[in-house]
Protein backbone atom coordinates (compact mmCIF):
# COMPACT_ATOMS: atom_id res chain seq x y z
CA UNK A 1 15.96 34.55 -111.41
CA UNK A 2 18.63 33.68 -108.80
CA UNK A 3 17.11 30.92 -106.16
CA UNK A 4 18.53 29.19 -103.07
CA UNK A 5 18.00 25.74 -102.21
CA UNK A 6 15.60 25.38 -98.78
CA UNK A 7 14.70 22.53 -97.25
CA UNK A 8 11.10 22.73 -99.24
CA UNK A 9 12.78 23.25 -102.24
CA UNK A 10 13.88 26.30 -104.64
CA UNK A 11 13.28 29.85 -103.53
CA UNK A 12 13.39 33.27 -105.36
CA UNK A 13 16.54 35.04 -103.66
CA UNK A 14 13.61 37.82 -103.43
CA UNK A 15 11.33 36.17 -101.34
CA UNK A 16 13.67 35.05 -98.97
CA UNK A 17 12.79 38.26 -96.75
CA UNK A 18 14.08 39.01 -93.13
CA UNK A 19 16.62 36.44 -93.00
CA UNK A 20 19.16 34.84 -89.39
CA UNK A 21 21.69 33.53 -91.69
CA UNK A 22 23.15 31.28 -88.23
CA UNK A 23 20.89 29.51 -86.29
CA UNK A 24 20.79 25.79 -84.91
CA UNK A 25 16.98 24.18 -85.12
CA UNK A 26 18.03 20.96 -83.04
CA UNK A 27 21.80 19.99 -81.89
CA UNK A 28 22.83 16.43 -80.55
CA UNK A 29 25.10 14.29 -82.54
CA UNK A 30 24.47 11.74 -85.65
CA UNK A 31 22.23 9.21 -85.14
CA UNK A 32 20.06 10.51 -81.99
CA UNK A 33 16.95 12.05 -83.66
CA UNK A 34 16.80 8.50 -85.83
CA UNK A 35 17.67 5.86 -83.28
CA UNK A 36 16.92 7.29 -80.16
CA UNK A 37 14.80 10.44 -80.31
CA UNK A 38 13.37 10.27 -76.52
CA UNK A 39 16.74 11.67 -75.50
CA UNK A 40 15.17 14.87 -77.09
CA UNK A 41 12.61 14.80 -75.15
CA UNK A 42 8.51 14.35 -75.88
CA UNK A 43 7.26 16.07 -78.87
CA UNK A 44 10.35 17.40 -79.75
CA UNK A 45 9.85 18.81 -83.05
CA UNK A 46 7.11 21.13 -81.24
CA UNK A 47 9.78 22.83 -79.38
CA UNK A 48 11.76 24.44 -82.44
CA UNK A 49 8.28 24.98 -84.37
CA UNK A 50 6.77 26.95 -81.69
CA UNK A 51 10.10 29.27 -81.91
CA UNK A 52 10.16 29.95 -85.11
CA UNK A 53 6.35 30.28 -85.69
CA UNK A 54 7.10 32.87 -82.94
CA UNK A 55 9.63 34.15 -85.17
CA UNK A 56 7.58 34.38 -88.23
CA UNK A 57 4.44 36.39 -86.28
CA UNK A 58 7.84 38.75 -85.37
CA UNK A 59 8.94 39.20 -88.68
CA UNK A 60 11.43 36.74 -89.63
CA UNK A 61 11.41 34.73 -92.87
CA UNK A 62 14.08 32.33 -93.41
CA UNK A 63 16.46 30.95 -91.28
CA UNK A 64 19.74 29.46 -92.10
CA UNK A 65 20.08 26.24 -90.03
CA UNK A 66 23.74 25.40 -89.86
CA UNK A 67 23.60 22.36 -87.95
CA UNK A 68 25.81 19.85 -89.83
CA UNK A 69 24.75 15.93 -90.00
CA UNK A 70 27.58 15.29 -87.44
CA UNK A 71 26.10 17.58 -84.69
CA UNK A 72 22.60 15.79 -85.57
CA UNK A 73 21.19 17.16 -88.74
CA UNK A 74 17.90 15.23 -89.69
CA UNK A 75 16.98 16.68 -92.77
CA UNK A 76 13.46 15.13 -92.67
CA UNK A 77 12.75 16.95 -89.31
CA UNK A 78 14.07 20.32 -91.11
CA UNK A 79 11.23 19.83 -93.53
CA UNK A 80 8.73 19.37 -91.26
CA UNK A 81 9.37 22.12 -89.04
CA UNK A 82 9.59 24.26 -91.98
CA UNK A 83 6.21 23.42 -93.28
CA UNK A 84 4.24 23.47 -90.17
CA UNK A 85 6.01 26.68 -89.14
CA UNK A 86 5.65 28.69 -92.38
CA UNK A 87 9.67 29.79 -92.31
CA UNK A 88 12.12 29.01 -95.08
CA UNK A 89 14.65 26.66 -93.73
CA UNK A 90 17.81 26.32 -95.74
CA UNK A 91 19.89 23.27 -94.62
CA UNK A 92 24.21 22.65 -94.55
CA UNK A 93 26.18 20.50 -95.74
CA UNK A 94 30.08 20.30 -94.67
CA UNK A 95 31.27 19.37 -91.61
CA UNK A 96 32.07 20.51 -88.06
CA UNK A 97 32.29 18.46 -84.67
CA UNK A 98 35.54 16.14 -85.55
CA UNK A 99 37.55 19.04 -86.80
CA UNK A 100 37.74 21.36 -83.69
CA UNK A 101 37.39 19.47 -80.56
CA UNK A 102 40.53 18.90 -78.57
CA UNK A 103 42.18 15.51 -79.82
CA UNK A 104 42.04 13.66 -76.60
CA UNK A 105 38.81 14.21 -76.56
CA UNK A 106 37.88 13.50 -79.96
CA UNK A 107 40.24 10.63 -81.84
CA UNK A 108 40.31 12.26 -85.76
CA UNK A 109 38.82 9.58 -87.48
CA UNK A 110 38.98 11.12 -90.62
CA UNK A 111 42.21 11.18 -91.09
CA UNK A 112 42.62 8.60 -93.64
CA UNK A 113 40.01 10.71 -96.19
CA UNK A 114 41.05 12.89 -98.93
CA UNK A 115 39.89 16.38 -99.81
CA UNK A 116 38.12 15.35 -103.05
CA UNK A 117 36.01 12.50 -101.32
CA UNK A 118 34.82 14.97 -99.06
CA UNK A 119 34.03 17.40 -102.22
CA UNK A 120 32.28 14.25 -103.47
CA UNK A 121 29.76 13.99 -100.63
CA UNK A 122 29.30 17.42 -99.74
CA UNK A 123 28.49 18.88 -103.77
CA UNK A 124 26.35 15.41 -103.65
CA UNK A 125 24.07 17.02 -100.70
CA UNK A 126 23.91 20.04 -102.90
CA UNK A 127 22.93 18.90 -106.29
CA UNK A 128 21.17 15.65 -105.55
CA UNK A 129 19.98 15.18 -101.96
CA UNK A 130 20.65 14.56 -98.18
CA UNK A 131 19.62 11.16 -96.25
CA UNK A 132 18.25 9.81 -99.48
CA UNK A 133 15.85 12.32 -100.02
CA UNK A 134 15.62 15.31 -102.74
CA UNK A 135 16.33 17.58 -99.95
CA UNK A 136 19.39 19.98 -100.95
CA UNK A 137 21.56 22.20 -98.57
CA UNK A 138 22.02 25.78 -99.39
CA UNK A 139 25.45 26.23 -97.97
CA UNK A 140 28.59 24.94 -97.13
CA UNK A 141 30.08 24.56 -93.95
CA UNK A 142 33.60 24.55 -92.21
CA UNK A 143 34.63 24.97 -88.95
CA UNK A 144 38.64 25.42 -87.31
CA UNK A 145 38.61 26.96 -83.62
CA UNK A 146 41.22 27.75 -81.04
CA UNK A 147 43.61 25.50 -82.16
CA UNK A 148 43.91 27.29 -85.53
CA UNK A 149 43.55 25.10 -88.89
CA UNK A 150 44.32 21.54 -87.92
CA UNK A 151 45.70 19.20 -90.45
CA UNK A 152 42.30 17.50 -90.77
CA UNK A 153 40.57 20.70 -90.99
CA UNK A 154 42.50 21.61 -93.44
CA UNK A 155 41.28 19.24 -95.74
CA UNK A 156 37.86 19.16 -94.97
CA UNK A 157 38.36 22.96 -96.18
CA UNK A 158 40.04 22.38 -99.29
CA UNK A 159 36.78 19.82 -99.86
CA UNK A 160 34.30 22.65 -99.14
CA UNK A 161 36.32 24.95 -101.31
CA UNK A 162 35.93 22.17 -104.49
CA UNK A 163 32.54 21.01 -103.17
CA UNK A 164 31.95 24.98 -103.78
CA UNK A 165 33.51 25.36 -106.90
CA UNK A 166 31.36 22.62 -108.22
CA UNK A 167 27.91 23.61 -107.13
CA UNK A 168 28.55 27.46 -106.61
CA UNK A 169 26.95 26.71 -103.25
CA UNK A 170 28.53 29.69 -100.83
CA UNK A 171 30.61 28.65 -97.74
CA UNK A 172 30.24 29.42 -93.94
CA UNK A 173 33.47 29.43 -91.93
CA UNK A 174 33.04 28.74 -88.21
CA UNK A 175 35.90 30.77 -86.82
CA UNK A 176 37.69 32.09 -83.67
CA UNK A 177 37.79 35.38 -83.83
CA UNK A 178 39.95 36.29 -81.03
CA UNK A 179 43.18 34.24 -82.45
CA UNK A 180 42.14 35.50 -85.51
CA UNK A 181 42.00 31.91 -87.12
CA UNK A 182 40.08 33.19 -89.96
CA UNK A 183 43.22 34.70 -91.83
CA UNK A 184 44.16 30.68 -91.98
CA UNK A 185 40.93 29.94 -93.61
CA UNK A 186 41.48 32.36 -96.02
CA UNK A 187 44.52 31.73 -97.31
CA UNK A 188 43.24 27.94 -97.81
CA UNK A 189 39.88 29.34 -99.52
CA UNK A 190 42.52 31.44 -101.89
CA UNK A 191 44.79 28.56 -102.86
CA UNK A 192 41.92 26.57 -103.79
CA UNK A 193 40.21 29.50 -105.88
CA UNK A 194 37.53 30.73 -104.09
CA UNK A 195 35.87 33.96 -104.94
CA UNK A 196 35.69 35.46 -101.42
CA UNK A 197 32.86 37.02 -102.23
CA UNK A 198 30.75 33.82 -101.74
CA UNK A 199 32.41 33.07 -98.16
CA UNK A 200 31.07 34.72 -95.09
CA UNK A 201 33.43 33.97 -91.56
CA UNK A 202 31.06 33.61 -88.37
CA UNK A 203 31.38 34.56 -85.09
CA UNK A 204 33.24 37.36 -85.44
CA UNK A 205 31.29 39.13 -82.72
CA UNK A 206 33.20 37.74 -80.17
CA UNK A 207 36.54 40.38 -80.25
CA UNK A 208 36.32 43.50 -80.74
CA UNK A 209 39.40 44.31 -83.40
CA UNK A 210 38.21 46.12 -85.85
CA UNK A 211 41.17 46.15 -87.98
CA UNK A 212 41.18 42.50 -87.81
CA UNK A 213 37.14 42.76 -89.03
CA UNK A 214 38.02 45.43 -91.52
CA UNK A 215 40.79 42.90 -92.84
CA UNK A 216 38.41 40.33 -93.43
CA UNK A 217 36.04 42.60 -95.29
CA UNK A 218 38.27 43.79 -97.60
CA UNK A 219 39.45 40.36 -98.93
CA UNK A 220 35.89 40.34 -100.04
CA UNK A 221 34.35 38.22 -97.19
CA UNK A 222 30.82 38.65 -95.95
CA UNK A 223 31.02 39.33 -91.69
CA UNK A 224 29.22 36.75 -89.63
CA UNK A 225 27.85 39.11 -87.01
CA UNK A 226 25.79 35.98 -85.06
CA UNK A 227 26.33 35.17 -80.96
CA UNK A 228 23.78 38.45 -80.14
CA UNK A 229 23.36 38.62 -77.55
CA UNK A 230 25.85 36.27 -76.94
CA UNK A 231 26.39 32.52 -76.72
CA UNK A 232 22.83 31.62 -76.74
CA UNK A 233 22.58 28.48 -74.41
CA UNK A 234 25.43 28.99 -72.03
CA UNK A 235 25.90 32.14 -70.17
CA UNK A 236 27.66 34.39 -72.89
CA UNK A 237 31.31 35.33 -72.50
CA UNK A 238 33.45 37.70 -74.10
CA UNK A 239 31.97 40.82 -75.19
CA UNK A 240 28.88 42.83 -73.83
CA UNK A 241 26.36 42.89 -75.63
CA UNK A 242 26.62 46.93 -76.06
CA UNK A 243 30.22 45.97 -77.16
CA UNK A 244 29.51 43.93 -80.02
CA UNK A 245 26.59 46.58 -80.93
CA UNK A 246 29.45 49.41 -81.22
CA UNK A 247 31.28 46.88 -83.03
CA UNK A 248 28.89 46.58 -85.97
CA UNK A 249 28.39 50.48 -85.73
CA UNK A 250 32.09 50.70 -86.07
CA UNK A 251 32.10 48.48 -89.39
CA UNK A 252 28.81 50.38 -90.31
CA UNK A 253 30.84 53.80 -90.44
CA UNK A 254 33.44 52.29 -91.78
CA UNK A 255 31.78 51.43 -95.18
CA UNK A 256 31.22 47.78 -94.30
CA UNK A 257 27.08 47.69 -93.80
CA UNK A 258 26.65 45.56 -96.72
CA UNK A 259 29.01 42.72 -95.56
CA UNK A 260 26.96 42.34 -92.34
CA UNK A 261 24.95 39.02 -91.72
CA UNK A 262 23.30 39.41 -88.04
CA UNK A 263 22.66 36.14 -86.32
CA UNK A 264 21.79 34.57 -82.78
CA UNK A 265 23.66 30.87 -83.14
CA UNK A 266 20.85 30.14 -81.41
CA UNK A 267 19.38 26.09 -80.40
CA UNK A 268 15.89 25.84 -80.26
CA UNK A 269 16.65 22.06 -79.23
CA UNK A 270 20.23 20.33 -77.91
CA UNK A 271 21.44 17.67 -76.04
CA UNK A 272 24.75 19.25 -75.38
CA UNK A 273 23.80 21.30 -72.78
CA UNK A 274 21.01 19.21 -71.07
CA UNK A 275 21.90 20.28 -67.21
CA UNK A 276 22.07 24.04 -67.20
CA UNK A 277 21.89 25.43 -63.59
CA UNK A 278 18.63 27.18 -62.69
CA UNK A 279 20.74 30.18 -62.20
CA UNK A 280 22.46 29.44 -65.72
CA UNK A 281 19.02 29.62 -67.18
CA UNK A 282 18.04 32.21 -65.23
CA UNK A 283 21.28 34.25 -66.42
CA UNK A 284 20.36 33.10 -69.81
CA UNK A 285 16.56 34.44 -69.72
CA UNK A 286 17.80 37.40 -68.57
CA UNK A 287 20.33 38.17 -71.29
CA UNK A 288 18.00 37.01 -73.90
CA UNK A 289 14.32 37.47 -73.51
CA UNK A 290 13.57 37.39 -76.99
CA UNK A 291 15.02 34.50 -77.89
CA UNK A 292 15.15 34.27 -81.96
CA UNK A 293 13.39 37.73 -81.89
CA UNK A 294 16.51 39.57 -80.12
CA UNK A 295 18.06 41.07 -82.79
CA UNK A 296 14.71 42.22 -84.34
CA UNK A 297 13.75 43.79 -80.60
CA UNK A 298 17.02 44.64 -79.30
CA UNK A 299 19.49 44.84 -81.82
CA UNK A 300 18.40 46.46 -84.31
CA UNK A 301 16.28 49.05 -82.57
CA UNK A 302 19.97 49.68 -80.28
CA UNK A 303 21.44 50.69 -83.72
CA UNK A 304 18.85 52.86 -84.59
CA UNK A 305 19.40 54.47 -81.32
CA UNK A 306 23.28 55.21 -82.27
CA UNK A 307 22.09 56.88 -85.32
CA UNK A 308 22.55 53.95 -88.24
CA UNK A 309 20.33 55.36 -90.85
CA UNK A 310 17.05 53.15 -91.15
CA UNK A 311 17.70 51.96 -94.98
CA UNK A 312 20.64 50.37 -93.51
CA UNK A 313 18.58 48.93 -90.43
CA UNK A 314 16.25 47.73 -93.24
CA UNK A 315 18.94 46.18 -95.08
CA UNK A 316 20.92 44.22 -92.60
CA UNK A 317 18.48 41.40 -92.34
CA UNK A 318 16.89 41.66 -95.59
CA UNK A 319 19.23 42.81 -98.60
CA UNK A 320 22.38 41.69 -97.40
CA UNK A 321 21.69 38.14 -96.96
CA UNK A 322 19.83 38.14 -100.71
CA UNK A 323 22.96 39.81 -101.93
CA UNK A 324 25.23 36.86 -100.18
CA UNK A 325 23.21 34.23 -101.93
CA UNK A 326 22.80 35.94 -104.62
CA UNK A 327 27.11 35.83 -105.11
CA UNK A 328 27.38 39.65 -105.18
């Protein structure tokens, strides 16, 4: 029996069901939901509970949250909303926020660390706990942006890449697709061993290269097919929405369907973007209506509608992301 770790503990690779392999539950930085938790708001935790129990009565099953404890991860809070929303939650370890913000905005204060000490906490938050408890993450997050692989990036990498060698623990690149950083991240992932089978490279909705996208899938890499309909709390940009849906037709055809992970990247809860203009929001309602439902009502149903066979509808939310976890 293959299993995953959630944030309620082992689960059958089977039973994971329809699965969002990239979603945020709650987004701030460290520290807030622990020290000062009325910046979320009253009653926080209700807010991402009521979405996914929405979720669940929709069809969904899992989600992957792949908020990292930099950006605000409480692990505790995971398990909660898991249990009183009935939806598998599997958890991340790795790291994001420090890595791809501009430098003058954000002084690199890891800089003095070495790849194996991050390998040392991140397998840690695989095989023993997170935040003291039993809790275990499922995956294994990296991030580089715009600015490429920075030299800090780099070796937070090349500690995912051990951290994944030693727990077998599958990896999640946030990438830019349109400067095609991901073909950095590879070549890191290579020199450090990594079957790229167990690596999937998100975001890569947002350009519209499909020889780039075909590139990625034939060094073995799973396709991160999140940001549908777009970026989820800001007004999207880059693609339409009916662009990124030929786009995964395009990979479908192209022999790719069972690389495809569909995502929103959506936040059920965030202080980052706190002061959205009503006619942000109302933009935002407009594009998504659904919220984490949107690729169930939308996407999904548009691919039907360009003739994508309905095993491989079935399969898109459901046997792919088993297969993924499962190493295959």
């Amino acid at each position: 029996m293959n299993t995953v770790n959630t944030v309620l503990g082992p689960l059958d690779t089977n039973k994971l069901g329809p699965t969002l392999m990239h979603e945020h539950l709650q987004v701030s930085f460290a520290g807030i939901p622990q020290i000062y938790p009325e910046l979320l708001g009253k009653d926080y935790k209700d807010r991402p509970i009521r979405e996914l129990i929405s979720a669940k009565k929709g069809g969904i099953s899992t989600v992957v949250d792949c908020t990292t404890m930099e950006v605000g991860r409480d692990i505790r809070v995971l398990a909660e909303i898991s249990e009183r929303s009935g939806v598998n939650v599997i958890a991340s370890t790795g790291w994001w926020l420090d890595n791809i913000l501009p430098v003058p905005l954000v002084p690199h204060l890891l800089g003095t660390f070495a790849a194996d000490q991050f390998a040392e906490i991140f397998a840690r938050e695989v095989l023993v706990g997170i935040e003291g408890t039993d809790i275990k993450a499922g995956i294994i997050k990296s991030a580089a942006d715009v600015d490429g692989v920075r030299p800090v990036g780099e070796t937070l990498l090349r500690g995912v890449a051990r951290a994944h060698l030693r727990t077998g623990v599958p990896i999640m690149l946030h990438s830019y697709a349109p400067g095609q950083v991901a073909r950095q991240q590879i070549a890191i992932l290579k020199d450090e061993g990594v079957d790229l089978r167990r690596v999937k490279v998100d975001h890569l909705t947002e350009t519209t290269d499909l020889e780039y996208l075909t590139w990625i899938a034939e060094q073995g890499c799973y396709l991160g097919m999140d940001r549908i309909p777009g970026v989820y709390v800001i007004p999207s940009a880059g693609p339409s929405q009916e662009a990124r849906l030929r786009v995964i037709k395009g990979l479908i055809d192209a022999g790719y369907a069972d690389r495809l992970l569909l995502s929103h990247d959506g936040i059920s809860l965030t202080t980052l973007f706190d002061k959205v203009s009503k006619a942000d929001q109302n933009k935002i309602d407009r594009e998504n209506p659904y919220g984490l439902l949107y690729i169930s009502k939308a996407t999904l149903p548009g691919l039907r509608e360009m003739g994508v066979s309905e095993e491989i509808v079935a399969s898109l939310l459901v046997d792919n992301p088993r297969r993924f976890f499962e190493g295959q």
